[in-house]
Protein backbone atom coordinates (compact mmCIF):
# COMPACT_ATOMS: atom_id res chain seq x y z
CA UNK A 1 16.59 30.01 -1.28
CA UNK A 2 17.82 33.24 -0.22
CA UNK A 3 20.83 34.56 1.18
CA UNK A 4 20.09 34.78 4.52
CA UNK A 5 22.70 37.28 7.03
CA UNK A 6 23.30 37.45 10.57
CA UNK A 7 25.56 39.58 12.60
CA UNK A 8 27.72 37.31 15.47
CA UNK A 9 28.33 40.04 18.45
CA UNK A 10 30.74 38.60 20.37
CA UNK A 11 33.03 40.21 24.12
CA UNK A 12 34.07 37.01 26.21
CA UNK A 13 36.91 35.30 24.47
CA UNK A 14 35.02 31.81 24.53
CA UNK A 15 36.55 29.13 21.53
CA UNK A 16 33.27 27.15 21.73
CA UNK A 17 31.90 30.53 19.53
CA UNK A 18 34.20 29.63 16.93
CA UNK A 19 32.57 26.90 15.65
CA UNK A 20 29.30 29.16 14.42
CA UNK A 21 30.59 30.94 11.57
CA UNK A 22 31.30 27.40 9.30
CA UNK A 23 27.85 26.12 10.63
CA UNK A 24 26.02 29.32 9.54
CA UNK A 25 27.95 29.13 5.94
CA UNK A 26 26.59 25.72 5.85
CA UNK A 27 23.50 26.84 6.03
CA UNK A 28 23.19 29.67 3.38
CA UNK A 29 24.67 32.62 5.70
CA UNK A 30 26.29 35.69 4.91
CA UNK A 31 28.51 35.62 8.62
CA UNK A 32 29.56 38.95 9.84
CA UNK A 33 30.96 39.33 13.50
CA UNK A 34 31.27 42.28 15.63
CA UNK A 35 33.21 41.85 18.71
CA UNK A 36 36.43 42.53 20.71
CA UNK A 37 39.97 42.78 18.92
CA UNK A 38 40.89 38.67 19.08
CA UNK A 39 37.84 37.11 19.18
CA UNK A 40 37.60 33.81 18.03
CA UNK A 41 34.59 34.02 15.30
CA UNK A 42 36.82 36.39 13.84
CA UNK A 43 39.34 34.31 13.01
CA UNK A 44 36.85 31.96 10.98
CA UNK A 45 37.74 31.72 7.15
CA UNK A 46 33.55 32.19 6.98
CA UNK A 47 33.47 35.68 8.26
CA UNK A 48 32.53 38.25 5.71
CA UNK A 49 33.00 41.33 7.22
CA UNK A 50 34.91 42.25 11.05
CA UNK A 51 33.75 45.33 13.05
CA UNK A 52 36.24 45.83 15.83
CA UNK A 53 34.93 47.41 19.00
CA UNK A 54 36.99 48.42 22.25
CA UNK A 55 37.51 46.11 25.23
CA UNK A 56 34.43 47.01 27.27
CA UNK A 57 31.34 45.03 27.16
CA UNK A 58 29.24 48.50 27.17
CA UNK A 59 31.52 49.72 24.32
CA UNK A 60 30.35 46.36 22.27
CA UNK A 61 26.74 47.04 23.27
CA UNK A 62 26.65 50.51 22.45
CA UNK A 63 29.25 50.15 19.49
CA UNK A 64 26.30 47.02 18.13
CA UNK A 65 23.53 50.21 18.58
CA UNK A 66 24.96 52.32 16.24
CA UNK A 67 26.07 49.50 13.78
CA UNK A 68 22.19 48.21 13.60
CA UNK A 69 21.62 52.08 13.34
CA UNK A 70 23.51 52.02 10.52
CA UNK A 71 22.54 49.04 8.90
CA UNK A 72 18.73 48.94 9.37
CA UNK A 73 16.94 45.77 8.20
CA UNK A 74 20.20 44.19 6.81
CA UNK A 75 20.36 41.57 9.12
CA UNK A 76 17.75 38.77 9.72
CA UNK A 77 19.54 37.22 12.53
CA UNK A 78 21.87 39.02 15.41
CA UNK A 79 22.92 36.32 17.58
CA UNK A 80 24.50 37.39 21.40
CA UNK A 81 27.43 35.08 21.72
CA UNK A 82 28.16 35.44 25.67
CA UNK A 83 26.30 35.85 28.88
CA UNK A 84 28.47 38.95 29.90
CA UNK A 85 26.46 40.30 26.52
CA UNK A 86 22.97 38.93 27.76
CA UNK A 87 23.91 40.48 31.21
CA UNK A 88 25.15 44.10 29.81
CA UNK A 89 21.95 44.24 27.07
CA UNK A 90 19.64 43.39 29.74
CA UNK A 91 20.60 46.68 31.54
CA UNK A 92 19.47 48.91 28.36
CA UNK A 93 16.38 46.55 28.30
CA UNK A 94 13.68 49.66 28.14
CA UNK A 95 15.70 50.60 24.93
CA UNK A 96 13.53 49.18 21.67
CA UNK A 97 16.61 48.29 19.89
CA UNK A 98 17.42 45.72 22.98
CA UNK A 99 14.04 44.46 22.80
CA UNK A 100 14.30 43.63 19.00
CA UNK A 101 17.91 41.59 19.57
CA UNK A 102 17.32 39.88 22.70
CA UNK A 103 16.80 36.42 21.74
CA UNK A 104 13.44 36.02 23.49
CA UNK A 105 9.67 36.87 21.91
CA UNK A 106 8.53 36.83 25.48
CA UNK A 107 9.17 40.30 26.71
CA UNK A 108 10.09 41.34 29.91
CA UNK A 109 9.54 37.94 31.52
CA UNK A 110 11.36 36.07 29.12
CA UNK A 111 14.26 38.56 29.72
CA UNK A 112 14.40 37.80 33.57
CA UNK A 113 13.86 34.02 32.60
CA UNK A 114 17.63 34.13 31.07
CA UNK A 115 19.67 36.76 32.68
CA UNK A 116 18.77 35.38 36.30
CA UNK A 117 19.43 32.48 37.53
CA UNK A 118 17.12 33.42 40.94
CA UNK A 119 14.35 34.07 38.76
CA UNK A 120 15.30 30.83 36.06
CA UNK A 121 15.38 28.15 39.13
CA UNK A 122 12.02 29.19 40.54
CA UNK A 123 9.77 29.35 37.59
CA UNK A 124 11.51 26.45 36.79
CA UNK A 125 10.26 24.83 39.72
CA UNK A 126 6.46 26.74 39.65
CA UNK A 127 6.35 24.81 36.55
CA UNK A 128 7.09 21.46 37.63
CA UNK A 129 10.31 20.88 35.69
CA UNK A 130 13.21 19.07 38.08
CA UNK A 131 15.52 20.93 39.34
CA UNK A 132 17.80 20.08 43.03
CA UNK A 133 15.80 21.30 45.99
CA UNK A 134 17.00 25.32 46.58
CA UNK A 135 16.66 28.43 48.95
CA UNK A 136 17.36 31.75 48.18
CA UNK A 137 19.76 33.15 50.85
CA UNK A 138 20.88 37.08 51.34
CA UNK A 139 22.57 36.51 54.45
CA UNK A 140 24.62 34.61 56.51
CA UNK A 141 22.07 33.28 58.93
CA UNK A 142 19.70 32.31 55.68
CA UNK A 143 22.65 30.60 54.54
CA UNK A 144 23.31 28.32 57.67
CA UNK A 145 19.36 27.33 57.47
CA UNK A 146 19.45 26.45 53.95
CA UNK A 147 22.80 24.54 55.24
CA UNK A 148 20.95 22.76 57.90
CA UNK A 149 17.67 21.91 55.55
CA UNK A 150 19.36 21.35 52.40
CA UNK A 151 22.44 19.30 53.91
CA UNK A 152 26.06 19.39 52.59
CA UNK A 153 27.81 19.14 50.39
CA UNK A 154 26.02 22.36 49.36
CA UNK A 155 26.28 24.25 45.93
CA UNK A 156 26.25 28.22 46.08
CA UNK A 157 25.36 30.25 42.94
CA UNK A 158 25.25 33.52 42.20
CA UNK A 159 22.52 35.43 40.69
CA UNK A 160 23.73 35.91 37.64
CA UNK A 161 27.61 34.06 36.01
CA UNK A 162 28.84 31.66 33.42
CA UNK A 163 31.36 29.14 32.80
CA UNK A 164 30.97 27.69 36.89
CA UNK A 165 32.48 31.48 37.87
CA UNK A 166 30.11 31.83 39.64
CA UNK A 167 29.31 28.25 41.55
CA UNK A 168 30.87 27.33 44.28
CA UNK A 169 30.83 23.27 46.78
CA UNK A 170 30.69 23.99 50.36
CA UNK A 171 31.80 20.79 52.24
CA UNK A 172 30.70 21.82 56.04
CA UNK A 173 28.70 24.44 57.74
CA UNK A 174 32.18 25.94 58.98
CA UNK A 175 33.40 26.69 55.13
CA UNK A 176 29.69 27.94 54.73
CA UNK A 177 30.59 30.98 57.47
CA UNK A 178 33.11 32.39 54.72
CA UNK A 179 30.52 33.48 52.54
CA UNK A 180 29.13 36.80 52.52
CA UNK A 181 26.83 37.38 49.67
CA UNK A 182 26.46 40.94 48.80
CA UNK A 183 23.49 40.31 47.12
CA UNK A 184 20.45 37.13 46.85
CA UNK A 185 22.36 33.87 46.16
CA UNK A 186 21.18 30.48 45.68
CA UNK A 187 21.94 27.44 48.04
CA UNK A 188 21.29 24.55 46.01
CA UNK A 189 21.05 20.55 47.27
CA UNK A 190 24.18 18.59 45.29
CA UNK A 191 22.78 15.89 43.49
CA UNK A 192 24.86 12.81 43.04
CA UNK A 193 24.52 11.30 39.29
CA UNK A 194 26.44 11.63 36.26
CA UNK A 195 26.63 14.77 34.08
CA UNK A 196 24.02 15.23 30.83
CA UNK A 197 23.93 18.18 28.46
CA UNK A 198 22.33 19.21 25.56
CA UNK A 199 22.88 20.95 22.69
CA UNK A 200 19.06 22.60 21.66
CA UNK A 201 17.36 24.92 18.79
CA UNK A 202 14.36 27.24 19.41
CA UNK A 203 12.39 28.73 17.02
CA UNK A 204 10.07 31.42 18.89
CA UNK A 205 9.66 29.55 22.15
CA UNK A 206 9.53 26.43 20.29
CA UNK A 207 12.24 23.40 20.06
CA UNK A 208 12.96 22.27 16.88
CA UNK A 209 15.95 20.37 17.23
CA UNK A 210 18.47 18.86 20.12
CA UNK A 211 20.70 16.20 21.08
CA UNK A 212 21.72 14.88 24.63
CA UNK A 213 24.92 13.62 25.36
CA UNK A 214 26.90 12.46 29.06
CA UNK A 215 29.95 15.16 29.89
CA UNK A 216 32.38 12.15 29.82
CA UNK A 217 34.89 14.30 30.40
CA UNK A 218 35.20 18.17 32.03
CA UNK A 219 38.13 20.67 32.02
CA UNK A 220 37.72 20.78 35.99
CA UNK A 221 35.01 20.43 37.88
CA UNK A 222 33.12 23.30 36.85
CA UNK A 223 35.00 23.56 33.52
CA UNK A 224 33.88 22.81 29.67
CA UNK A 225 33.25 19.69 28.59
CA UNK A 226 36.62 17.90 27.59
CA UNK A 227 34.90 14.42 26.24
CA UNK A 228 31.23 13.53 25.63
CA UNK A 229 29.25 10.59 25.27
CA UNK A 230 26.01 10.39 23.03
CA UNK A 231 23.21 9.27 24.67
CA UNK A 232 19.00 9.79 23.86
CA UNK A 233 17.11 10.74 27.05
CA UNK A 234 13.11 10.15 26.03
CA UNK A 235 11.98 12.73 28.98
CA UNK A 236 14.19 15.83 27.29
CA UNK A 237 11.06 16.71 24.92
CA UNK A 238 8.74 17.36 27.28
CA UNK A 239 11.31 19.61 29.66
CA UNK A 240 12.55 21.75 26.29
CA UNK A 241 8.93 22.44 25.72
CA UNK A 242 8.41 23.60 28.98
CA UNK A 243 11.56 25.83 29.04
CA UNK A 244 10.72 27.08 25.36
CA UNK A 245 6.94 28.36 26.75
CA UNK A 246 8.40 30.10 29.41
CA UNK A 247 11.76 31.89 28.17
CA UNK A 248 10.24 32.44 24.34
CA UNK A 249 14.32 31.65 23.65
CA UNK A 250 15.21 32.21 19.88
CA UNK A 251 18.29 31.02 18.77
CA UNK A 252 20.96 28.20 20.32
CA UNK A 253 21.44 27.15 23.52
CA UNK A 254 22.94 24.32 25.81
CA UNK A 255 21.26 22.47 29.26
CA UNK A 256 23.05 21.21 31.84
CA UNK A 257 21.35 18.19 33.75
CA UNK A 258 22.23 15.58 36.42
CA UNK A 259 21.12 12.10 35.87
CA UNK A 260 20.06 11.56 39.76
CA UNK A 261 21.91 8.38 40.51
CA UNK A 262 18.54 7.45 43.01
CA UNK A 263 15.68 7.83 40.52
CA UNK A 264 17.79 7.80 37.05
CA UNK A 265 15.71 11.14 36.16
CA UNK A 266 17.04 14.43 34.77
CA UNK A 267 17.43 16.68 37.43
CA UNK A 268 17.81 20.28 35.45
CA UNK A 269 20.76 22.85 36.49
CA UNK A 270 20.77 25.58 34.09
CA UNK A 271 20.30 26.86 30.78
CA UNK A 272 22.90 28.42 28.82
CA UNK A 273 21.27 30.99 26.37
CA UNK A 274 23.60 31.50 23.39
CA UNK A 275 25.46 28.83 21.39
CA UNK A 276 27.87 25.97 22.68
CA UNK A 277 31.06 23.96 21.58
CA UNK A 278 28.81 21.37 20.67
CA UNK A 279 26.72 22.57 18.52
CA UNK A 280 28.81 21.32 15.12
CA UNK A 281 28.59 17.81 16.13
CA UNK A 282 24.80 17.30 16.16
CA UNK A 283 25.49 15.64 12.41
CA UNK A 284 27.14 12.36 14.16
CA UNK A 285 23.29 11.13 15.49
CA UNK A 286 21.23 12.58 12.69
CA UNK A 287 20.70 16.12 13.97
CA UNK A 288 22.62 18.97 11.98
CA UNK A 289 21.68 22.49 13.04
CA UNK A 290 22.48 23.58 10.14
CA UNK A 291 19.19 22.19 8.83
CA UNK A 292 17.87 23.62 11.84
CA UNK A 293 19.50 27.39 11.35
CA UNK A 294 17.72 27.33 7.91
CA UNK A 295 14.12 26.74 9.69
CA UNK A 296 14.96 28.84 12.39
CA UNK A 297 15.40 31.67 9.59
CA UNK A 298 12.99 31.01 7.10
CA UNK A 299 10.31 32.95 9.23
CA UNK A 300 7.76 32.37 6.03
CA UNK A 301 7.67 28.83 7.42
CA UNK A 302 5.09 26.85 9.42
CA UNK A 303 6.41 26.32 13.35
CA UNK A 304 4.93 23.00 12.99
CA UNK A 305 7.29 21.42 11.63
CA UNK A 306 8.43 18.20 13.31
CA UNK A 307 11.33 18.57 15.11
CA UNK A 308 14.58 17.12 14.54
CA UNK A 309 15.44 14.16 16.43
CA UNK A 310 18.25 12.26 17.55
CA UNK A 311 19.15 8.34 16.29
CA UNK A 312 20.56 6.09 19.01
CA UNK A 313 24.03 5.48 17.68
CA UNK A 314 26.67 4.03 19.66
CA UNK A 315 29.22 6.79 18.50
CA UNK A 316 31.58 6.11 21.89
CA UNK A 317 33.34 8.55 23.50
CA UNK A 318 33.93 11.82 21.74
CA UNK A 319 37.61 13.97 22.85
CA UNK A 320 36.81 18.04 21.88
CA UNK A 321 39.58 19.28 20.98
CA UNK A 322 41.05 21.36 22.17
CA UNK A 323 39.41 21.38 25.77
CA UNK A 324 40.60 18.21 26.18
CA UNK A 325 44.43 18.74 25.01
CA UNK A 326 43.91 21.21 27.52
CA UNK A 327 42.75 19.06 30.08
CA UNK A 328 45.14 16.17 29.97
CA UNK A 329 48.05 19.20 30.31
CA UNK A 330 46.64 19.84 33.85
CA UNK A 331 45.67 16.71 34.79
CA UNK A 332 48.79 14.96 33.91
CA UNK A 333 47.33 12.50 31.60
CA UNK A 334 50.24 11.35 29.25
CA UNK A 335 48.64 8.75 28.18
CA UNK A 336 45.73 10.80 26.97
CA UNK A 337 48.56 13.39 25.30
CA UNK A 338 50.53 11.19 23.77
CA UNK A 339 46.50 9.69 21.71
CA UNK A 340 46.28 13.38 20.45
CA UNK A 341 49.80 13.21 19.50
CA UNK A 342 50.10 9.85 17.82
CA UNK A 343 46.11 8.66 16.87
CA UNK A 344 44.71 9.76 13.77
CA UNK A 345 41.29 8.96 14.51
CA UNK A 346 41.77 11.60 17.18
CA UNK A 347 42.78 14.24 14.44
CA UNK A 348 39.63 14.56 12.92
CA UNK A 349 38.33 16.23 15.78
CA UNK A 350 40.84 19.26 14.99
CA UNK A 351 39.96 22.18 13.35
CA UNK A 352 41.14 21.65 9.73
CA UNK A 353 38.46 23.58 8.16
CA UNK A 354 39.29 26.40 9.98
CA UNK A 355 42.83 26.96 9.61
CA UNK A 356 43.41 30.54 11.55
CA UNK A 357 41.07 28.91 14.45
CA UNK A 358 43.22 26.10 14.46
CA UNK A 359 46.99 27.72 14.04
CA UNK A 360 45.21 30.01 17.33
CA UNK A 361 44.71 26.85 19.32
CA UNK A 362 48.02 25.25 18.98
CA UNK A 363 49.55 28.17 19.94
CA UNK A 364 47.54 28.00 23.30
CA UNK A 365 48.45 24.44 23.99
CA UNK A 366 52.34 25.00 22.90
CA UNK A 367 52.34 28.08 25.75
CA UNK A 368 50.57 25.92 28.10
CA UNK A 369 53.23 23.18 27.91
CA UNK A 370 55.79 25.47 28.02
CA UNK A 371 54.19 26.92 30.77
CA UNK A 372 54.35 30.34 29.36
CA UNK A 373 50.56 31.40 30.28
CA UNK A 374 48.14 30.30 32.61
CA UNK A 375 44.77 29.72 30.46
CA UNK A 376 41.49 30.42 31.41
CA UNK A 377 38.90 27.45 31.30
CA UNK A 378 36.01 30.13 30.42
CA UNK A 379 37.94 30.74 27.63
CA UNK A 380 37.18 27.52 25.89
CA UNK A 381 33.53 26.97 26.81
């Protein structure tokens, strides 16, 4: 089997990227990364080449123009490793080169489908996939009616954001008068129930492989997943399928659901289009996506394959590190501290295999408890 390459294009400093260049070598890839000085794909031992671009997302947009320019049919695979990149590529979308690297085969709609979340929750809902009761609100007075319908608490999000920037709890109709949305938001019912993700692979619109697990754990409310808890959900294949038809998504991605406490249903919140920190962990219940990279880029082959499935193992609770080193520094949690310090069952979930990645980390949590720098949880999504 061939050598296959693909370009990483990376602006947000997110650590959850980091983990794609080893899976990509595992499957057969030449990795290269474009991206910001300090990204964290760049510090993978896997990367074969670094193209350093200024600062600015439209630098790394137009900088990734001239590069495939410049390297015409080289790559098989350019994957978009941040929303800020989906957001900034979608504003060049009449360009052909955008059209060809946008991870969608669905055109214009598939383009709205993922860079707004407006657009996302009502075809969503056209389509009769769960998702919370929602009104779309561009003023105040639309706000206090969806506020009156909907009931409170209330969740507000923004057209388009990542990493819960952009998502806000309203407790009271009074805290709801602070907000004044310069442009369409969406006022969302809160659904009680416990926290589900999952970790997916598309093919052309099509899953081919995914695991579930419960967010045991979350730096913050909002935050990145600190802990997680495997955990099959039968009803995912027929919601994937769905989403897959109407965003045409190529590539990784990650789901965010509520398991409604009420009806014990998935109740769907958003999709994250480009890959998450779980993806290298699929392996544990008998999905590794490296096996799925390799179908997703062997184009030669049949899109009927069947998909890859998770086994019901009772793997426990799972500590990411090193979201939730991170997390046990602002909560407190000594006892939680001291596990990562002393447990070596909890080492194995370090980076060992990446030893730049890793030295990178440490020095993140050894300013943090010396309270040198304040870090950023959308860092480490």
């Amino acid at each position: 089997m061939r050598q296959f390459r693909v370009l990483i294009v990376a602006f947000a400093h997110w650590e959850g990227l980091s983990r794609l260049p080893a899976l990509l070598h595992r499957a057969g890839c030449e990795v290269n990364i474009l991206g910001v000085p300090g990204n964290f794909p760049a510090l993978s031992r896997f990367a074969k080449q670094l193209y350093i671009s200024p600062n600015d997302v439209d630098a790394v947009v137009a900088d990734l123009n001239v590069h495939l320019q410049q390297r015409a049919g080289y790559y098989d695979w350019v994957v978009i490793g941040d929303d800020p990149l989906l957001y900034a590529l979608e504003k060049r979308r009449r360009e052909p080169w955008v059209q060809q690297v946008f991870p969608t085969v669905a055109g214009d709609e598939g383009i709205d489908f993922i860079t707004s979340k407006a657009t996302f929750i009502q075809r969503c809902k056209e389509h009769d996939i769960r998702v919370p009761d929602f009104a779309l609100c561009a003023d105040q007075a639309q706000l206090q009616a969806a506020g009156q319908h909907l009931g409170f608490p209330l969740v507000i999000k923004e057209a388009q954001g990542f990493a819960g920037l952009a998502v806000c709890v309203i407790d009271n109709a009074r805290a709801l008068t602070e907000i004044s949305p310069n442009e369409e938001v969406i006022a969302q019912k809160f659904v009680q129930g416990r926290l589900v993700s999952c970790t997916a692979v598309y093919k052309e619109g099509k899953p081919v492989a995914w695991f579930s697990y419960y967010r045991s754990r979350t730096w913050g409310t909002f935050g990145p997943s600190s802990a997680i808890e495997f955990k099959v959900f039968p009803e995912l294949k027929g919601i994937l399928r769905k989403l897959g038809d109407l965003s045409g998504f190529h590539g990784l991605c990650g789901l965010d659901f509520i398991e409604d406490a009420q009806s014990g249903r998935l109740v769907l919140l958003e999709q994250n289009f480009r890959p998450t920190l779980t993806m290298d962990l699929g392996n544990r219940v008998g999905v590794d996506v490296k096996d799925a990279i390799q179908l997703l880029l062997n184009m030669d082959a049949t899109g009927d394959r069947s998909p890859l499935v998770q086994k019901e193992i009772a793997a426990g609770t799972v500590p990411l590190f090193p979201q939730d080193v991170f997390r046990a520094i602002d909560d407190g949690d000594t006892r939680s501290l001291f596990s990562w310090l002393c447990n070596p069952w909890r080492w194995r979930e370090m980076r060992w295999n990446e030893p730049w990645i890793l030295a990178q980390n440490l020095r993140h949590i050894f300013a943090k408890l010396r309270g040198r720098k304040n870090h950023e949880k959308r860092r480490f999504v």
